[in-house]
Protein backbone atom coordinates (compact mmCIF):
# COMPACT_ATOMS: atom_id res chain seq x y z
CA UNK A 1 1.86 -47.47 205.91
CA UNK A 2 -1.28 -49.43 204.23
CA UNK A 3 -1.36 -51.23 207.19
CA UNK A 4 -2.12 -48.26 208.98
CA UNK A 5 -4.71 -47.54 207.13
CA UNK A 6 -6.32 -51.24 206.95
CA UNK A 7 -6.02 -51.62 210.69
CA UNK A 8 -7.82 -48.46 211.24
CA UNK A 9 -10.70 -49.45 208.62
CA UNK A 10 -11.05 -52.38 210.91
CA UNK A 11 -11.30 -50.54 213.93
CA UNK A 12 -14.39 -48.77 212.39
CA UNK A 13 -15.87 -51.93 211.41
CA UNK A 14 -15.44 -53.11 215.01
CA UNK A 15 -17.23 -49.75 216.34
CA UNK A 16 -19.89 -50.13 213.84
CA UNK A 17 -20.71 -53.95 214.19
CA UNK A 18 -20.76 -53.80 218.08
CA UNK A 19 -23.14 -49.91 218.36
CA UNK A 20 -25.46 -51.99 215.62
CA UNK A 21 -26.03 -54.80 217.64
CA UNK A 22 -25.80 -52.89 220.96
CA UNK A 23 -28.73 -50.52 219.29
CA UNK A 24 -30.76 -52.77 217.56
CA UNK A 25 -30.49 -56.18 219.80
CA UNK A 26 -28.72 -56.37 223.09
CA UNK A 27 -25.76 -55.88 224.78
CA UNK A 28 -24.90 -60.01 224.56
CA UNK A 29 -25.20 -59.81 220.30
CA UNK A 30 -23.45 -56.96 220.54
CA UNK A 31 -20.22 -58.78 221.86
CA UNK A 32 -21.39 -61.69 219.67
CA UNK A 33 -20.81 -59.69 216.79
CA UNK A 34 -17.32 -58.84 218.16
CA UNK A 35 -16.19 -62.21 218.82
CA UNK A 36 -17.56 -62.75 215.14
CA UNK A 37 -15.52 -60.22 213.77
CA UNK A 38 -11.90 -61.18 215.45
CA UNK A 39 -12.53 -64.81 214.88
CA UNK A 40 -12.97 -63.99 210.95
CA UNK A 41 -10.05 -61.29 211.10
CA UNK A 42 -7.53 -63.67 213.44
CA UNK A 43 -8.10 -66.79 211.33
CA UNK A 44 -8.55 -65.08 207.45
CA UNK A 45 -5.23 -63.42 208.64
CA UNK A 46 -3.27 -66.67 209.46
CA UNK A 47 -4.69 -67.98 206.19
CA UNK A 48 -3.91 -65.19 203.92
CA UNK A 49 -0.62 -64.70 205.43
CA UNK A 50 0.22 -68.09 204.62
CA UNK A 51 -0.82 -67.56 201.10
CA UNK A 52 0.75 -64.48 200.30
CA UNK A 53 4.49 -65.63 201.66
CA UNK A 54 3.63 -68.36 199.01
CA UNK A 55 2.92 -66.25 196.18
CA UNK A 56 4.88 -62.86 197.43
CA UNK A 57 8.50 -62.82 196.47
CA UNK A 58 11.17 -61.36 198.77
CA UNK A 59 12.85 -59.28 196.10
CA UNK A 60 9.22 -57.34 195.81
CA UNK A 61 9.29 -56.43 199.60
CA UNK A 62 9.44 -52.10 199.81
CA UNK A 63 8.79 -50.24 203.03
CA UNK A 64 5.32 -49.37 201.79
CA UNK A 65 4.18 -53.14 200.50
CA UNK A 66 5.50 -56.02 202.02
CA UNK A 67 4.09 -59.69 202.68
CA UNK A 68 2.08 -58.76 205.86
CA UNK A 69 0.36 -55.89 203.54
CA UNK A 70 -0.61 -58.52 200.82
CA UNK A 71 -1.90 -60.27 203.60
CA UNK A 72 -4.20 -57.33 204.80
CA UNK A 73 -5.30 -56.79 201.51
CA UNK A 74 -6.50 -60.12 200.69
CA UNK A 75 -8.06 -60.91 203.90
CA UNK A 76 -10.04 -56.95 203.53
CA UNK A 77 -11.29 -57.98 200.40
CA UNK A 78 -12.62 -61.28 201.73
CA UNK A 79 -14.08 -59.51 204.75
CA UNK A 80 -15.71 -57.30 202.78
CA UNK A 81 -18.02 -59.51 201.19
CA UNK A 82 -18.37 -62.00 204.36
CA UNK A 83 -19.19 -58.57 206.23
CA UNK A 84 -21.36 -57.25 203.93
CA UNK A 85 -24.36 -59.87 203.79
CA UNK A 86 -23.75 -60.86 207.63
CA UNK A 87 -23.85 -57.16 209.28
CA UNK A 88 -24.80 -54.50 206.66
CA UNK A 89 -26.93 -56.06 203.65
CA UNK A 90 -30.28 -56.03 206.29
CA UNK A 91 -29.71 -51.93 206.77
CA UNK A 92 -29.76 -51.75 202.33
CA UNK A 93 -32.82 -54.21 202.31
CA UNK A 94 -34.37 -51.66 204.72
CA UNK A 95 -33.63 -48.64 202.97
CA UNK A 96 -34.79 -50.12 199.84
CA UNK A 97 -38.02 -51.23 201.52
CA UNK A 98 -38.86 -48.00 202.55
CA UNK A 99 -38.13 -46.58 198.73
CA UNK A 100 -40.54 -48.85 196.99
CA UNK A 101 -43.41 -49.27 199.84
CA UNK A 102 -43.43 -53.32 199.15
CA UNK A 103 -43.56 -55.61 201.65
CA UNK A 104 -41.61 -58.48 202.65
CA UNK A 105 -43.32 -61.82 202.20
């Protein structure tokens, strides 16, 4: 069931990151930004779900949270921060230029 949800968070990412870069670049940064995105999700995945059948033990494993959901969870938590200077930080830095009137240098 959380990985419901987590897969569908990623779907809006994907949305998001590729209309951003379609809007504010072109069409080829656009799909850059997607082949960004599923390199960082495909590998972090492989990675994480290494790590959590090391650290995850079997008698924990419930319908609801399993290893594959650890997994998820640690790789969204990484992603978040990767994701957050490489696709969103530059619309906050706008935002807060246009709040205090200074001027980059």
């Amino acid at each position: 069931m959380i990985e419901i949800f987590i897969f569908q968070l990623h779907i809006i990412a994907v949305v998001y990151i590729f209309v951003k870069n379609w809007q504010n670049r072109t069409l080829r940064d656009a799909f850059l930004g997607l082949g960004v995105f599923l390199l960082v999700f495909s590998i972090g995945w492989a990675l994480t779900g290494s790590l959590s059948y090391a650290i995850y033990p079997d008698a924990w494993k419930t319908p609801y949270f399993n290893h594959d959901t650890l997994s998820l969870v640690l790789l969204s938590i990484f992603e978040s921060f990767f994701f957050y200077h490489f696709f969103f930080k530059d619309k906050i830095d706008e935002q807060n230029l246009k709040v205090t009137g200074n001027e980059r240098i």
